[in-house]
C-alpha atoms as a PDB file:
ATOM      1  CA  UNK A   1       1.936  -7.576 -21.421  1.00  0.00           C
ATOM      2  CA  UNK A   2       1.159  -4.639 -18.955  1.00  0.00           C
ATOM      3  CA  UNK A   3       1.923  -0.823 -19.954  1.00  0.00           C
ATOM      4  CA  UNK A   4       3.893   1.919 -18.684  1.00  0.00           C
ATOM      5  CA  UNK A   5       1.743   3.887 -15.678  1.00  0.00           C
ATOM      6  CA  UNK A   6       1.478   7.241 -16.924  1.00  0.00           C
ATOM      7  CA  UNK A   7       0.533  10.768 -15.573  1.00  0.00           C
ATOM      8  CA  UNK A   8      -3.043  10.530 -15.874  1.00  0.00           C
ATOM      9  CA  UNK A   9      -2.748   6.512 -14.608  1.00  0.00           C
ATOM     10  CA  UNK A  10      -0.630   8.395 -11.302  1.00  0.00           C
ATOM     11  CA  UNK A  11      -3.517  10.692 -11.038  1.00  0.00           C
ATOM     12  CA  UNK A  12      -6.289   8.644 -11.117  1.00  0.00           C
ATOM     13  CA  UNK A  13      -5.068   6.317  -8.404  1.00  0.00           C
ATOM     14  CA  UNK A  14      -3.862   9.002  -6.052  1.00  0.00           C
ATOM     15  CA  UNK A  15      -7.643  10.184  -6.712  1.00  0.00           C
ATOM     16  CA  UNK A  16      -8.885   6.581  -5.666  1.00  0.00           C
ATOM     17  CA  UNK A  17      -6.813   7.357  -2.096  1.00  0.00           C
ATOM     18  CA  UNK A  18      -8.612  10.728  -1.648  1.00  0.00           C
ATOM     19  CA  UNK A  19     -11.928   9.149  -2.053  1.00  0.00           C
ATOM     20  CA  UNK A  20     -11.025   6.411   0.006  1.00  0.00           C
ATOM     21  CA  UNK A  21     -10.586   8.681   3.343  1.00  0.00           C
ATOM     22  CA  UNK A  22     -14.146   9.013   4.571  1.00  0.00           C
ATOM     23  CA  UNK A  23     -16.349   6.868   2.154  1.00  0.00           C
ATOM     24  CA  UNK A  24     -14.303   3.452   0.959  1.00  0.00           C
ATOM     25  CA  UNK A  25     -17.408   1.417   1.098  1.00  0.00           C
ATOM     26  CA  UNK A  26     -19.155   3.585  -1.442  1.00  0.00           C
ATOM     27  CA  UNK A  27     -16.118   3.982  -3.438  1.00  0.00           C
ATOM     28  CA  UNK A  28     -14.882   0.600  -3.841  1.00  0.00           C
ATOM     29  CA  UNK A  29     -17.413  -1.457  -1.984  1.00  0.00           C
ATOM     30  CA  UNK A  30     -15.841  -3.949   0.473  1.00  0.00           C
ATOM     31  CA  UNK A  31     -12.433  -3.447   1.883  1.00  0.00           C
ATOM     32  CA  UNK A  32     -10.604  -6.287   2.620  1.00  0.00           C
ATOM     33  CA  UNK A  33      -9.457  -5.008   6.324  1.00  0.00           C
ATOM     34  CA  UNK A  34      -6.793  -7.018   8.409  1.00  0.00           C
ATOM     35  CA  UNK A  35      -8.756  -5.879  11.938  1.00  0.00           C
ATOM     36  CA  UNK A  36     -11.457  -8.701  11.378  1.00  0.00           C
ATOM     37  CA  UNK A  37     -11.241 -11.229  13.748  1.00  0.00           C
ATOM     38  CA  UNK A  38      -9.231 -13.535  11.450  1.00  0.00           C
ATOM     39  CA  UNK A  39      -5.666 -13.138  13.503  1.00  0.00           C
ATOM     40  CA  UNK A  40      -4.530 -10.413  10.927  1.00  0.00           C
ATOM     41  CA  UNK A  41      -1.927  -8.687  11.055  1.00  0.00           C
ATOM     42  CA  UNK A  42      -0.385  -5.481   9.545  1.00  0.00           C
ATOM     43  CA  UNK A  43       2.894  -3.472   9.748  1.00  0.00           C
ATOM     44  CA  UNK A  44       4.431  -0.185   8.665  1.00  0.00           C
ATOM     45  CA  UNK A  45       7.671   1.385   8.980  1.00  0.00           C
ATOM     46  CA  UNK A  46       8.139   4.938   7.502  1.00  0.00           C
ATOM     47  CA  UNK A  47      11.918   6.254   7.868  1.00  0.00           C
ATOM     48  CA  UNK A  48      12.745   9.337   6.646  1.00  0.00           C
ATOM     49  CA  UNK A  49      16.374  11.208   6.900  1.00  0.00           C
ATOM     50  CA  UNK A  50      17.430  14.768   4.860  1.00  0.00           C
ATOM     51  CA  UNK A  51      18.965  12.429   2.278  1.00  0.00           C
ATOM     52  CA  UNK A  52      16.720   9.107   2.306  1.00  0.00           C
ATOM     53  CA  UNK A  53      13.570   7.540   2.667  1.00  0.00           C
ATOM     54  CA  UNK A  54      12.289   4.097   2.924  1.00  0.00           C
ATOM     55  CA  UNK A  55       8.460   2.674   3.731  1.00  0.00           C
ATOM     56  CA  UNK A  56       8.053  -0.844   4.476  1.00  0.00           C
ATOM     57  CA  UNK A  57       4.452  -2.312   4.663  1.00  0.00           C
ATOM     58  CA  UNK A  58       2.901  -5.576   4.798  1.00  0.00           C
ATOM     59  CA  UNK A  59      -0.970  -7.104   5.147  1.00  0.00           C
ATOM     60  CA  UNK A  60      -0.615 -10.431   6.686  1.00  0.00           C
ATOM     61  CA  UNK A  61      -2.828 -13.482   7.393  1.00  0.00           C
ATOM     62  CA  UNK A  62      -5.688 -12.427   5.258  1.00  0.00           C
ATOM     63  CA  UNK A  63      -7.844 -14.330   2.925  1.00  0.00           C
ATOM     64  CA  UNK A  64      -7.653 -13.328  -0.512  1.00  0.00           C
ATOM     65  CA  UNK A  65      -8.118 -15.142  -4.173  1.00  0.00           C
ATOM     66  CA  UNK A  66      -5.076 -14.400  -6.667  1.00  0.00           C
ATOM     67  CA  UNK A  67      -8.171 -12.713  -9.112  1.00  0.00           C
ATOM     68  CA  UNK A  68      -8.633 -10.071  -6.322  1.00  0.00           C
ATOM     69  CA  UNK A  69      -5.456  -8.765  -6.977  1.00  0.00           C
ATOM     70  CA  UNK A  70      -6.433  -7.870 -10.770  1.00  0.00           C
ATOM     71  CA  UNK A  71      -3.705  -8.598 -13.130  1.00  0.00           C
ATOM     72  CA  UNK A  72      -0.553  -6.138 -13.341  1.00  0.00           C
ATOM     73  CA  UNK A  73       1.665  -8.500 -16.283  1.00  0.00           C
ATOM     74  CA  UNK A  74      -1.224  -9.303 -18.735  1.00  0.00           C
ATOM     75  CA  UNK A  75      -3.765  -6.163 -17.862  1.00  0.00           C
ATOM     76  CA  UNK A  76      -3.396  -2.839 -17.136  1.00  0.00           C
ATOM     77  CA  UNK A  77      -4.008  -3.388 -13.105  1.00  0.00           C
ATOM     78  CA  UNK A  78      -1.853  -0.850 -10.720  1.00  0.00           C
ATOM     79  CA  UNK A  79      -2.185  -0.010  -7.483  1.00  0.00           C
ATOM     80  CA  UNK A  80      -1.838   3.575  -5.071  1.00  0.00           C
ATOM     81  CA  UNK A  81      -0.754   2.907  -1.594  1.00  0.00           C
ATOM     82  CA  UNK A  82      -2.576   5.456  -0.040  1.00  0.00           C
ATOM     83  CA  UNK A  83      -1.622   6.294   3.742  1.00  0.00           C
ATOM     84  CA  UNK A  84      -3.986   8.483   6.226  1.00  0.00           C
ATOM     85  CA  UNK A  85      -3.102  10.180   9.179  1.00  0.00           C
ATOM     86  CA  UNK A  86      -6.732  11.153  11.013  1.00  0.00           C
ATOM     87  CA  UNK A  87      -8.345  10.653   7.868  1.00  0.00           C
ATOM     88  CA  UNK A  88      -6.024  12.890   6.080  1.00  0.00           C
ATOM     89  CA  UNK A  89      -4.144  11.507   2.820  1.00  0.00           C
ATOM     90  CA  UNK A  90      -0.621  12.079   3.861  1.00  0.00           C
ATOM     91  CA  UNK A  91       1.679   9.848   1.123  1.00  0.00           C
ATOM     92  CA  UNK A  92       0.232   7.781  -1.654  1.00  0.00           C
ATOM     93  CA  UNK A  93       2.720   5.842  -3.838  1.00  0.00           C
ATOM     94  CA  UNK A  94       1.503   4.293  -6.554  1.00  0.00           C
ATOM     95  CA  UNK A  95       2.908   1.626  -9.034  1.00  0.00           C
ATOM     96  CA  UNK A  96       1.439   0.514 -12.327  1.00  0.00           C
ATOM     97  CA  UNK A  97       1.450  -2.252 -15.193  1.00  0.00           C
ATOM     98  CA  UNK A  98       5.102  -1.475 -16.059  1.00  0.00           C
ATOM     99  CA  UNK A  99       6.761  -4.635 -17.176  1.00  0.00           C
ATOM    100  CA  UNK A 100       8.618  -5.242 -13.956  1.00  0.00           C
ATOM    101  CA  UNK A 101       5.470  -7.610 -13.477  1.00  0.00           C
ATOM    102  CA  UNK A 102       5.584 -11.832 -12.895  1.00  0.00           C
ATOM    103  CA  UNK A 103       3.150 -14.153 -12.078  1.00  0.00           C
ATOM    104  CA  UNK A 104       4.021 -16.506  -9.565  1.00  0.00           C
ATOM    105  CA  UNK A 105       1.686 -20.000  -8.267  1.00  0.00           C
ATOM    106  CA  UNK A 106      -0.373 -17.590  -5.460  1.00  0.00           C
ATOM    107  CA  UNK A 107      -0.063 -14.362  -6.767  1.00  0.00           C
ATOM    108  CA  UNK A 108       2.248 -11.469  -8.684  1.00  0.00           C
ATOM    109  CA  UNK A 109       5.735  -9.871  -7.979  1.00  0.00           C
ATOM    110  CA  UNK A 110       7.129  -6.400  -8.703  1.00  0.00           C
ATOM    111  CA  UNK A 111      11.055  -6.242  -8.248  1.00  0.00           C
ATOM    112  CA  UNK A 112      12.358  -2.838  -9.832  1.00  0.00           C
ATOM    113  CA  UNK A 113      15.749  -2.705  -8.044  1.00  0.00           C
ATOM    114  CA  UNK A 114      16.066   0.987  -9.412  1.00  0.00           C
ATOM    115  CA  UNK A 115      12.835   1.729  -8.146  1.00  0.00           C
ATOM    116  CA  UNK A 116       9.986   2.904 -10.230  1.00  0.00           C
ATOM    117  CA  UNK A 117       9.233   7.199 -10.444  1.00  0.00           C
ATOM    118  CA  UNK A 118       7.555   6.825  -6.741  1.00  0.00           C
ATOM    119  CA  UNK A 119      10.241   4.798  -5.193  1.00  0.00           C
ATOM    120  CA  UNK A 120       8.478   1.840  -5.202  1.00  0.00           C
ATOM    121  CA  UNK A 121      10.757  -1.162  -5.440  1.00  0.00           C
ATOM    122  CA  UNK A 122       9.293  -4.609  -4.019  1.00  0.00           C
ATOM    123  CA  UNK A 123       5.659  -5.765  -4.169  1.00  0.00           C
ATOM    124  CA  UNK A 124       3.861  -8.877  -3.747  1.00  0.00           C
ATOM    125  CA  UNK A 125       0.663  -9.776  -3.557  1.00  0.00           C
ATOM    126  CA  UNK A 126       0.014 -13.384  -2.502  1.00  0.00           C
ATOM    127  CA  UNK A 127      -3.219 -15.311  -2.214  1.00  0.00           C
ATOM    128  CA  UNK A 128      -4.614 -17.949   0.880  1.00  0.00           C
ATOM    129  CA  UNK A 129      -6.875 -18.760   3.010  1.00  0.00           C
ATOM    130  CA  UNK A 130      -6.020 -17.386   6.222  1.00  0.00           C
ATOM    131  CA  UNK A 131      -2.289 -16.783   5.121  1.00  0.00           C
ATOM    132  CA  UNK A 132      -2.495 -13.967   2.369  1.00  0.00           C
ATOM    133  CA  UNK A 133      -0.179 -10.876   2.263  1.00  0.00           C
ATOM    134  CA  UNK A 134       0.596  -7.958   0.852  1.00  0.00           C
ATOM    135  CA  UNK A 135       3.785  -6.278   0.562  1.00  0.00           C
ATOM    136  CA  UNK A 136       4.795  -3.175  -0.502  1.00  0.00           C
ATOM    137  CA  UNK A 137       8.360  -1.891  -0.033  1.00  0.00           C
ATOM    138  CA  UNK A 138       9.680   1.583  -1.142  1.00  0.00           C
ATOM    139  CA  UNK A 139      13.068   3.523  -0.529  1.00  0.00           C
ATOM    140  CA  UNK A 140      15.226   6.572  -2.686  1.00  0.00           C
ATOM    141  CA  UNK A 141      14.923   9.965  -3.229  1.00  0.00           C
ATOM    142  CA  UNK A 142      11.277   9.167  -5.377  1.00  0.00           C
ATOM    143  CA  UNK A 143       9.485   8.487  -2.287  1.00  0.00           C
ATOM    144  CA  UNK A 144       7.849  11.365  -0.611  1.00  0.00           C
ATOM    145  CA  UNK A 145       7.789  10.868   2.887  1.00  0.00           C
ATOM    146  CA  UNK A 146       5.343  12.933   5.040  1.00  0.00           C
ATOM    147  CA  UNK A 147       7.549  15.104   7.771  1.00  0.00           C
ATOM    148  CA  UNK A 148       7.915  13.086  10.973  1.00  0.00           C
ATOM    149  CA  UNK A 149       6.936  12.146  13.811  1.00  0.00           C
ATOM    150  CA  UNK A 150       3.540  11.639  12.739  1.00  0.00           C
ATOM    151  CA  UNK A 151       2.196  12.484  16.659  1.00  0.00           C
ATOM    152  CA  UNK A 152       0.028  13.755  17.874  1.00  0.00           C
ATOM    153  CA  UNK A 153      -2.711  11.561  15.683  1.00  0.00           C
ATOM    154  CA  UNK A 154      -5.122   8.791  16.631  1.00  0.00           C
ATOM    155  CA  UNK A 155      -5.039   6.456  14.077  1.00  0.00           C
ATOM    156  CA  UNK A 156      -2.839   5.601  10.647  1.00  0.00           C
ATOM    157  CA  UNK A 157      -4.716   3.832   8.081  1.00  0.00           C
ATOM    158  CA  UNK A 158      -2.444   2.193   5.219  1.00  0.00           C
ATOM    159  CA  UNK A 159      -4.749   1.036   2.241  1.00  0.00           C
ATOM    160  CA  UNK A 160      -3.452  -0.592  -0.950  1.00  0.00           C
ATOM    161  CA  UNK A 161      -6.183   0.705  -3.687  1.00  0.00           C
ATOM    162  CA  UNK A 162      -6.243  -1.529  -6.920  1.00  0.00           C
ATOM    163  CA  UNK A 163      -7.719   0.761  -9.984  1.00  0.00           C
ATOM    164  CA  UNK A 164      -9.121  -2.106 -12.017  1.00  0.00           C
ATOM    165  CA  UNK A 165     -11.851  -3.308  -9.279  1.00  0.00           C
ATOM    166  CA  UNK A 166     -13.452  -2.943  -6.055  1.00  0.00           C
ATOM    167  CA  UNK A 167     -10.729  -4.664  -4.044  1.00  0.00           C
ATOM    168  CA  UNK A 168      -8.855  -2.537  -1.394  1.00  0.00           C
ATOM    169  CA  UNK A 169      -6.276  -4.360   1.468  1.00  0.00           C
ATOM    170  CA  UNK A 170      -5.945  -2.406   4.957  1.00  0.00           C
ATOM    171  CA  UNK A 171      -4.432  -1.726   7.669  1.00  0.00           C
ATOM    172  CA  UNK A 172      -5.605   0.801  10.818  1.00  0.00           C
ATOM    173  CA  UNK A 173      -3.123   1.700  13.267  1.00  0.00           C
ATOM    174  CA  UNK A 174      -4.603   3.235  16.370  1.00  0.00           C
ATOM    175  CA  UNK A 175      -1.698   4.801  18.915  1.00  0.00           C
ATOM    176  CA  UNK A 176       0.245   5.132  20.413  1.00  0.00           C
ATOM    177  CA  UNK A 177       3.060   4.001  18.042  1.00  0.00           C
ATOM    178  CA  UNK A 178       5.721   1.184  18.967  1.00  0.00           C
ATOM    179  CA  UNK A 179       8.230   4.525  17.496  1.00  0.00           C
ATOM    180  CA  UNK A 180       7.244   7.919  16.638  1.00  0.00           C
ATOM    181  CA  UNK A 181      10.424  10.278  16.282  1.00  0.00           C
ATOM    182  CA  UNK A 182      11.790  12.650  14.036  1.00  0.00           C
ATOM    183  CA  UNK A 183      13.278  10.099  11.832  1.00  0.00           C
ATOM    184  CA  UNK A 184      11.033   6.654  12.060  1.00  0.00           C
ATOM    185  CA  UNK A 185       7.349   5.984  12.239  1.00  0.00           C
ATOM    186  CA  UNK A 186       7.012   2.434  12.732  1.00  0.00           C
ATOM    187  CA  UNK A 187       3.709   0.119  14.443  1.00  0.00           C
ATOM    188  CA  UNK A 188       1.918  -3.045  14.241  1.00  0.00           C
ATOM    189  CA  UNK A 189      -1.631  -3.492  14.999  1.00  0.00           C
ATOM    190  CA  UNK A 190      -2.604  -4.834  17.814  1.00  0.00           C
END
């Protein structure tokens, strides 16, 4: 069975994100990016009010193995989602081994309803060929939410950082955004 994340767990994968900005090839080796010429697709919303926040973000039409996502019920495997403005780490979530785990046929599923201590609520990993996602939802008063809009920038980068291997799942956002206001960042790439 996994284990509870703790501090030092939090730290080292928001230290994974910060060494991810300029150099994720010699951190982690290959990142699994959804701008290959594969059709992939990613999305993120960020909403953010003086009494709420929610961040919604999914990898889509990838090709991944269910072993490249590490194993968060029967290993210690968690995972930072680490999110750059211009290079700059702006949020970084993370969620860890913490029971709130299952397997499923293609991959895992994290449902903590309460949310865990980032905010983090939904995620799922699934493996394919050609169909693979990731999904990582977040909401509540845990989630830290960078001040919005996000403009003026030239790219977001969303990367999903596992701590127990090499594997890393992206997304690059160049703008402008589809929205970009005081209360919602949300885009698609192209």
């Amino acid at each position: 069975m996994g284990r509870q994340i703790g501090l030092q767990d939090t730290q080292q994968l928001r230290g994974s994100c910060r060494l991810l900005g300029e150099s994720a090839a010699s951190r982690l080796g290959p990142v699994v990016a959804s701008q290959v010429p594969f059709g992939k697709l990613g999305r993120v919303n960020l909403l953010r009010t003086s009494s709420f926040a929610v961040l919604l973000w999914k990898w889509l039409k990838g090709t991944a193995e269910k072993a490249d996502f590490g194993d968060p019920v029967g290993s210690d495997t968690g995972y930072g989602l680490c999110v750059y403005k211009d290079g700059t780490l702006i949020m970084s979530p993370v969620v860890g081994a913490d029971g709130q785990w299952a397997a499923t046929t293609k991959g895992y599923s994290y449902k903590n309803a309460a949310t865990n201590a980032a905010g983090i609520f939904k995620v799922v990993p699934q493996e394919s060929t050609g169909k693979a996602k990731v999904l990582v939802k977040a909401k509540g008063a845990n989630l830290t939410v960078p001040a919005l809009p996000l403009s003026p920038t030239t790219a977001v980068k969303v990367q999903l950082v596992k701590d127990s291997g090499p594997e890393c799942w992206e997304s690059t956002f160049p703008q402008p955004a589809k929205a970009d206001d005081g209360k919602l960042y949300k885009d698609q790439e192209p």
